[in-house]
Protein backbone atom coordinates (compact mmCIF):
# COMPACT_ATOMS: atom_id res chain seq x y z
CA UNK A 1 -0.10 1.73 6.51
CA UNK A 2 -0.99 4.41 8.89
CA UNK A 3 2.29 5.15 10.23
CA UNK A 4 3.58 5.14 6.68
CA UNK A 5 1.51 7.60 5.22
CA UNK A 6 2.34 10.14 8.72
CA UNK A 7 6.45 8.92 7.54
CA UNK A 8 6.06 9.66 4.09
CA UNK A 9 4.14 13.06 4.40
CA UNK A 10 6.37 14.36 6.64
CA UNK A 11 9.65 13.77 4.31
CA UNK A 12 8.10 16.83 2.13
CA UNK A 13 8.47 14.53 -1.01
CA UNK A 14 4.88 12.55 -1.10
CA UNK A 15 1.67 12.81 -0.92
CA UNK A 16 -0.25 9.49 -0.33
CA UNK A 17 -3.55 9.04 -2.01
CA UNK A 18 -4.18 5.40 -1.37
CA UNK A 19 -3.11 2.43 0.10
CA UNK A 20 -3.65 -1.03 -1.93
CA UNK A 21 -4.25 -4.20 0.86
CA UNK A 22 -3.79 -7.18 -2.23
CA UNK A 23 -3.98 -10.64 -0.50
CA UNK A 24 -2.06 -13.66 -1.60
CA UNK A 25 -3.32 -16.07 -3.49
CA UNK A 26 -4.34 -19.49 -2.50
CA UNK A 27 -1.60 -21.36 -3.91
CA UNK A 28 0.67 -19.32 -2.41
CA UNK A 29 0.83 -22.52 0.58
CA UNK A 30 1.84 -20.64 3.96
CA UNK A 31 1.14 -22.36 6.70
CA UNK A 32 -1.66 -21.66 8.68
CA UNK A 33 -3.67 -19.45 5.63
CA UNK A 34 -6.80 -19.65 5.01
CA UNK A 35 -9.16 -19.13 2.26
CA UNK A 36 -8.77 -16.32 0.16
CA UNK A 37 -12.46 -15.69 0.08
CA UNK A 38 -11.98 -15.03 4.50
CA UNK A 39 -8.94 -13.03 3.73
CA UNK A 40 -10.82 -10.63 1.32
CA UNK A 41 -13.66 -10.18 3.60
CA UNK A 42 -11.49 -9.75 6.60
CA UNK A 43 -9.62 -6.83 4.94
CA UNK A 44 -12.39 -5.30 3.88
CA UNK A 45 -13.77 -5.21 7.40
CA UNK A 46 -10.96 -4.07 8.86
CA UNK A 47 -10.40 -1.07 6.16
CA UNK A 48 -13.99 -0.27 6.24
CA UNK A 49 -14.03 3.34 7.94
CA UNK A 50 -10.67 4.31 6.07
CA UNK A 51 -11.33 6.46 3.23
CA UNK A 52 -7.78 6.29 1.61
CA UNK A 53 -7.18 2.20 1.99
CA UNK A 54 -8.74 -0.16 -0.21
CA UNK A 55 -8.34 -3.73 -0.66
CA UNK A 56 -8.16 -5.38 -3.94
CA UNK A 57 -8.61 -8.67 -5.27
CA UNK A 58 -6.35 -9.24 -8.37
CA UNK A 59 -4.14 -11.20 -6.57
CA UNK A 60 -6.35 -13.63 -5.11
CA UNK A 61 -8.49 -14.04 -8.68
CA UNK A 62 -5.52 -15.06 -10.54
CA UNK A 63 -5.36 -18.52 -11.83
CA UNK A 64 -2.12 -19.23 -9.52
CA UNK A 65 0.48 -17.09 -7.13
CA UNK A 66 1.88 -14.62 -8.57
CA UNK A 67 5.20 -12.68 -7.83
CA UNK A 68 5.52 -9.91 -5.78
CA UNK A 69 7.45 -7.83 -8.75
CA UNK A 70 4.10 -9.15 -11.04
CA UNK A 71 1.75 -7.30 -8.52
CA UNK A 72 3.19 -4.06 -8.42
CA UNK A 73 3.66 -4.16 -12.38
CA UNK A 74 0.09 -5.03 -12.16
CA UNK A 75 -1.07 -2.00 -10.16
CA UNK A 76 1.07 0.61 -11.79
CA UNK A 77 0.07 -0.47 -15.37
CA UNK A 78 -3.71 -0.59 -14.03
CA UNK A 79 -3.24 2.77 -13.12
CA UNK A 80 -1.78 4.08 -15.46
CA UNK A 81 -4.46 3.30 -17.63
CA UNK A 82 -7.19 3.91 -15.71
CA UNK A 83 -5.58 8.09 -14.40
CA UNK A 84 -3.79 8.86 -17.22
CA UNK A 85 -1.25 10.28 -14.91
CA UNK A 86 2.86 10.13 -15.04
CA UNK A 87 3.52 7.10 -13.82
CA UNK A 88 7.70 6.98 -13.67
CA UNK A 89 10.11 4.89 -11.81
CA UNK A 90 11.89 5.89 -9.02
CA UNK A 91 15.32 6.32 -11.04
CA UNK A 92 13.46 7.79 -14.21
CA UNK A 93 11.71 11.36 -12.47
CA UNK A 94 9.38 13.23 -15.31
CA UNK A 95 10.47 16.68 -16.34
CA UNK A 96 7.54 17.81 -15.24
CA UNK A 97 6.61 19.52 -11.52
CA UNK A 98 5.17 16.84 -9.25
CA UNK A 99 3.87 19.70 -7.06
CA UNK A 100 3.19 22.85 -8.22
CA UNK A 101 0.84 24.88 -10.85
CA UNK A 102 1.81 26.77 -13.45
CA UNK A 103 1.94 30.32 -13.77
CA UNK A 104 -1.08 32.52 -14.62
CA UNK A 105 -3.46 29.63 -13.92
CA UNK A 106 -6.15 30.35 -11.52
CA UNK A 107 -7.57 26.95 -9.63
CA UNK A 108 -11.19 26.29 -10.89
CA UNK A 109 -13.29 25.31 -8.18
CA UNK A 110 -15.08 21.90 -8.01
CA UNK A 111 -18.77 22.38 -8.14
CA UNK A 112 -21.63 19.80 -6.73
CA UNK A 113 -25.05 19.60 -7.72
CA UNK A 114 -26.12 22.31 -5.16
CA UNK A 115 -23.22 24.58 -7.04
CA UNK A 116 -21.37 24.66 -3.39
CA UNK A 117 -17.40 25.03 -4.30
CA UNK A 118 -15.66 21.97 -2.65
CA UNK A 119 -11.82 20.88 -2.46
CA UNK A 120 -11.56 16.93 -4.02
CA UNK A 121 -9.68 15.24 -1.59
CA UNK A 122 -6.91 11.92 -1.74
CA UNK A 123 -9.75 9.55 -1.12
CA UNK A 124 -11.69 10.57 -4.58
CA UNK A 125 -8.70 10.30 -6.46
CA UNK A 126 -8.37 6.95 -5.47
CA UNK A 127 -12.50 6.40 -5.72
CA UNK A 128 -12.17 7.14 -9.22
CA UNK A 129 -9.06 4.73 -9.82
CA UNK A 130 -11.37 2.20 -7.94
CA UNK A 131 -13.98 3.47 -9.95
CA UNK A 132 -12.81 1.91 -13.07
CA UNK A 133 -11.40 -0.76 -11.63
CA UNK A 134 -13.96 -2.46 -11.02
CA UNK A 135 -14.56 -2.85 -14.50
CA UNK A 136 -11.03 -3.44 -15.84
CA UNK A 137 -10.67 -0.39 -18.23
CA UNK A 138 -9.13 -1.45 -21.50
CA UNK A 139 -8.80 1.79 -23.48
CA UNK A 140 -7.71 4.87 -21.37
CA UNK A 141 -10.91 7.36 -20.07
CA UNK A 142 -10.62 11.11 -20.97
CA UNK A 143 -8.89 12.65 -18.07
CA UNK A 144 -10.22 15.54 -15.59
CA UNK A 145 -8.76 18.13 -15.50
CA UNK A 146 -8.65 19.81 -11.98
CA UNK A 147 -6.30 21.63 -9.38
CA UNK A 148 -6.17 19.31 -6.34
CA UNK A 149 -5.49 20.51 -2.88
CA UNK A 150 -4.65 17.49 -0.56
CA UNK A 151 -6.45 17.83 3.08
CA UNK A 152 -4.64 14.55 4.50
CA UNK A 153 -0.79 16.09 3.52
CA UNK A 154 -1.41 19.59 5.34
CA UNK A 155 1.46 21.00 3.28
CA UNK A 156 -0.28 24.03 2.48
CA UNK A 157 0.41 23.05 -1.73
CA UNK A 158 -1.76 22.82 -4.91
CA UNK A 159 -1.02 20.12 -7.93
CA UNK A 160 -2.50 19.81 -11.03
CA UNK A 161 -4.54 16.25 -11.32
CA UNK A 162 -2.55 15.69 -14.86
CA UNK A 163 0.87 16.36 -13.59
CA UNK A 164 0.68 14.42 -10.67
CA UNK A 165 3.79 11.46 -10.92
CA UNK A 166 2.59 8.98 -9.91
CA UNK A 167 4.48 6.07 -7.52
CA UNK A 168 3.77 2.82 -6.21
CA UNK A 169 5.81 1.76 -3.18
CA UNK A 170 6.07 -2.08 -1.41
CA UNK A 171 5.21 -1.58 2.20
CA UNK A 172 6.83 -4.19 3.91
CA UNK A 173 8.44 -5.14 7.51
CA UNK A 174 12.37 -5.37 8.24
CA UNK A 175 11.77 -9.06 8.46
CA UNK A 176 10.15 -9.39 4.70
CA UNK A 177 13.12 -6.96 3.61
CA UNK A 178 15.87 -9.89 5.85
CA UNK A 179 14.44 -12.49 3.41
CA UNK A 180 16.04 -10.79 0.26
CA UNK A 181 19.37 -11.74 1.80
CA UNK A 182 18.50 -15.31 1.31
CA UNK A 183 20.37 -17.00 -1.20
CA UNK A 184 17.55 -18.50 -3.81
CA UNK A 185 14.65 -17.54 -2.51
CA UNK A 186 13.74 -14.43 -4.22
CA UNK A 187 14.62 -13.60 -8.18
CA UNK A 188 17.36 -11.00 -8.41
CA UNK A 189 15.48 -9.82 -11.65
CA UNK A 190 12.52 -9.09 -9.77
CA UNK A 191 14.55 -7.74 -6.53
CA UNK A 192 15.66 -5.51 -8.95
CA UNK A 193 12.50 -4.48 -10.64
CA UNK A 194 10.94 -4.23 -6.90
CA UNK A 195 14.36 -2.66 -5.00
CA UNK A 196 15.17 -0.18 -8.66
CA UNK A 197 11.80 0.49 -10.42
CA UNK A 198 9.25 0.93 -7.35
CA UNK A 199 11.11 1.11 -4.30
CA UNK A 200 10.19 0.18 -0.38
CA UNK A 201 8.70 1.68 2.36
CA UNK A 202 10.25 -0.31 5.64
CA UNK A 203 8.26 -0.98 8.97
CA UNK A 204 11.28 -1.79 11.28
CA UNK A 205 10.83 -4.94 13.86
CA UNK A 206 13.22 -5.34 16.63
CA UNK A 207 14.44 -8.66 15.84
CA UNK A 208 15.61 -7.11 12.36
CA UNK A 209 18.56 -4.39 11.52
CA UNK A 210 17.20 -2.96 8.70
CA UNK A 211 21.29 -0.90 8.13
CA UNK A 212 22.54 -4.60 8.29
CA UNK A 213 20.06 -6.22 5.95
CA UNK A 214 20.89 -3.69 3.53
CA UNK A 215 24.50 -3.90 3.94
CA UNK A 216 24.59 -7.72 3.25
CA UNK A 217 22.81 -7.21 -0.27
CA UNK A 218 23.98 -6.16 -3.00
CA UNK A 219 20.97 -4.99 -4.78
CA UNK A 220 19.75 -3.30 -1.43
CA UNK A 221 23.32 -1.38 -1.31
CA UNK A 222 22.85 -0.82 -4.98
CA UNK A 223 19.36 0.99 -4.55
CA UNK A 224 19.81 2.14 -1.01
CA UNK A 225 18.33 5.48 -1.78
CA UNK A 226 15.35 3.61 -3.15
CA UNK A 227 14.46 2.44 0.43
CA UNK A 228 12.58 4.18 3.05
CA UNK A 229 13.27 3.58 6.48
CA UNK A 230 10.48 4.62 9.00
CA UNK A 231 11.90 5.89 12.34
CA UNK A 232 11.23 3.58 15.11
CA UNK A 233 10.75 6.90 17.30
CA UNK A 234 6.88 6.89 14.56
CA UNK A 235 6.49 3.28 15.48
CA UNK A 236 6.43 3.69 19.41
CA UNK A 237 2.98 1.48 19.61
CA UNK A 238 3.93 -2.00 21.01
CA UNK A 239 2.14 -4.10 18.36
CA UNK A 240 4.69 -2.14 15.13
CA UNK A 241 7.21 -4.74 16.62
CA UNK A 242 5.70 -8.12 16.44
CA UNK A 243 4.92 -10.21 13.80
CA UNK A 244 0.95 -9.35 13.95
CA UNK A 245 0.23 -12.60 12.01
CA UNK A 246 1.87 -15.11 14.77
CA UNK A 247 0.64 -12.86 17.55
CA UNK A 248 -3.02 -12.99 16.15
CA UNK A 249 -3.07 -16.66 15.60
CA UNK A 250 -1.55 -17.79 18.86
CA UNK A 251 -3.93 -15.18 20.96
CA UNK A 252 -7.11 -16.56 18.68
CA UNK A 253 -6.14 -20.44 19.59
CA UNK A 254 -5.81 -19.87 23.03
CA UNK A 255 -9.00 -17.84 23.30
CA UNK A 256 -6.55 -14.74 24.55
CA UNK A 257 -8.93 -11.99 25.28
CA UNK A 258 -6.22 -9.73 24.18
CA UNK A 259 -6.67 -10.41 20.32
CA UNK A 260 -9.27 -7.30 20.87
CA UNK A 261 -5.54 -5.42 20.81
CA UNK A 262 -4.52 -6.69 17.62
CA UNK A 263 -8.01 -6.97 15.63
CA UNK A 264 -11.68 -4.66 15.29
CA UNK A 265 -14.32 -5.99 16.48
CA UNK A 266 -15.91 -6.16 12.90
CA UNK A 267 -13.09 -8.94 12.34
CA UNK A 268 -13.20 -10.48 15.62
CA UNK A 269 -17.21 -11.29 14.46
CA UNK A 270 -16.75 -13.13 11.21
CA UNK A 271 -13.58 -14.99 12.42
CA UNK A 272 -16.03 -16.42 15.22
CA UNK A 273 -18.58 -16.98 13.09
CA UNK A 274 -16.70 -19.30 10.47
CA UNK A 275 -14.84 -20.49 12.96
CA UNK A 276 -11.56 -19.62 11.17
CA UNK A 277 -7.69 -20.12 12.78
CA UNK A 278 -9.00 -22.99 15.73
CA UNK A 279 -6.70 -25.22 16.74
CA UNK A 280 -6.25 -29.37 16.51
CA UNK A 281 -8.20 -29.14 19.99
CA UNK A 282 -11.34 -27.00 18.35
């Protein structure tokens, strides 16, 4: 998530102001998961000190797995709702600017309590999207009118809050992308919806040509411009490579002292302490 907000800002086209961690439900039946109520907690521990990630738990609350496409329909109707922002797909751009401000506005300042001027940044957008979240707005809230200058982006620009457009993205791995070449296993409606209406953000994994998967699909040719490749050069760190899942279990099992790599300590502590991922051995 961190390397694809640094990709995505420096493409000049986005700004992030969040990143959604939704666990899968239950029923989902991979091997080797656990409860959803440890894989909540977990995330939230390990997203604790970011103030643009959140983890939500729509997924997980459902009443059985859901599809991929079904989540990120999920999130960008909740959202809609709850900002009041354009919300367009990725083939369908609004008419109106997705940076800029219009002429002969001057930016009105933010004011606190103490009446000190301060700059809202990414990470209140997204606390007021959480904000109402949390309680599952039905009807649309009035919407706040402000100019937002982002801290995170750097790119020296000013939006209005109403005209931001905003787009949801699936972050996923080369290997996650390899599956959609498998005959049957994913719905070409929703590869469609997912691939045509949202689009992907790629984490490349060296067991994985990302140019190849996408040459051997025809909805991945179809949409290619939909789907954005992160340079390995941004992914230099070791662990970008590996499936961190696998890794995490294995090292866990066999008491490898190098999980403290993959994991915060935070984590580390509650998987001890209900004695999740041991092996047939204990």
């Amino acid at each position: 998530l961190e390397r694809a907000r640094d990709y995505l800002h420096k493409t000049g086209r986005f700004i992030v102001i969040g990143g959604i961690v939704s666990p899968v439900h239950d029923s989902y039946g991979k091997q080797g998961l656990v409860s959803s109520r440890h894989r909540l907690i977990m995330c939230q521990l390990a997203v604790q000190n970011s103030d643009w990630i959140r983890v939500d738990p729509w997924e997980c609350y459902q009443d059985t797995w859901q599809t991929t496409c079904s989540v990120l329909e999920h999130h960008r109707d909740l959202m809609k709702r709850v900002t009041g922002c354009i919300l367009s797909n990725v083939n369908t751009p609004s008419m109106t600017p997705v940076i800029g401000q219009t002429q002969n506005e001057t930016p009105q300042p933010i004011y606190q309590n103490n009446n000190v001027p301060t700059k809202p940044t990414a990470a209140k957008i997204l606390g007021k999207v959480g904000e109402s979240l949390s309680r599952i707005c039905c009807v649309r809230p009035p919407v706040e009118r402000f100019t937002f200058v982002d801290e995170n982006a750097n790119l020296g620009t000013v939006m209005r809050y109403e005209e931001i457009e905003l787009r949801i993205l699936l972050l996923c791995g080369s290997d996650l992308l390899e599956s959609f070449c498998i005959p049957g296993l994913w719905n070409e409606a929703d590869m469609e919806v997912i691939v045509g209406d949202f689009g992907i953000v790629v984490v490349p994994r060296d067991a994985a040509d990302t140019d190849r998967i996408m040459n051997h699909s025809s909805i991945l040719r179809k949409y290619k411009k939909n789907t954005l490749k992160i340079p390995k050069s941004l992914m230099a760190h070791p662990l970008c490579a590996i499936h961190l899942t696998k890794e995490v279990q294995l090292a866990l099992q066999h008491g490898d002292g190098h999980v403290v790599d993959y994991l915060s300590q935070p984590v580390i502590d509650y998987i001890l302490k209900s004695q999740l991922y041991i092996n047939a051995s204990g």
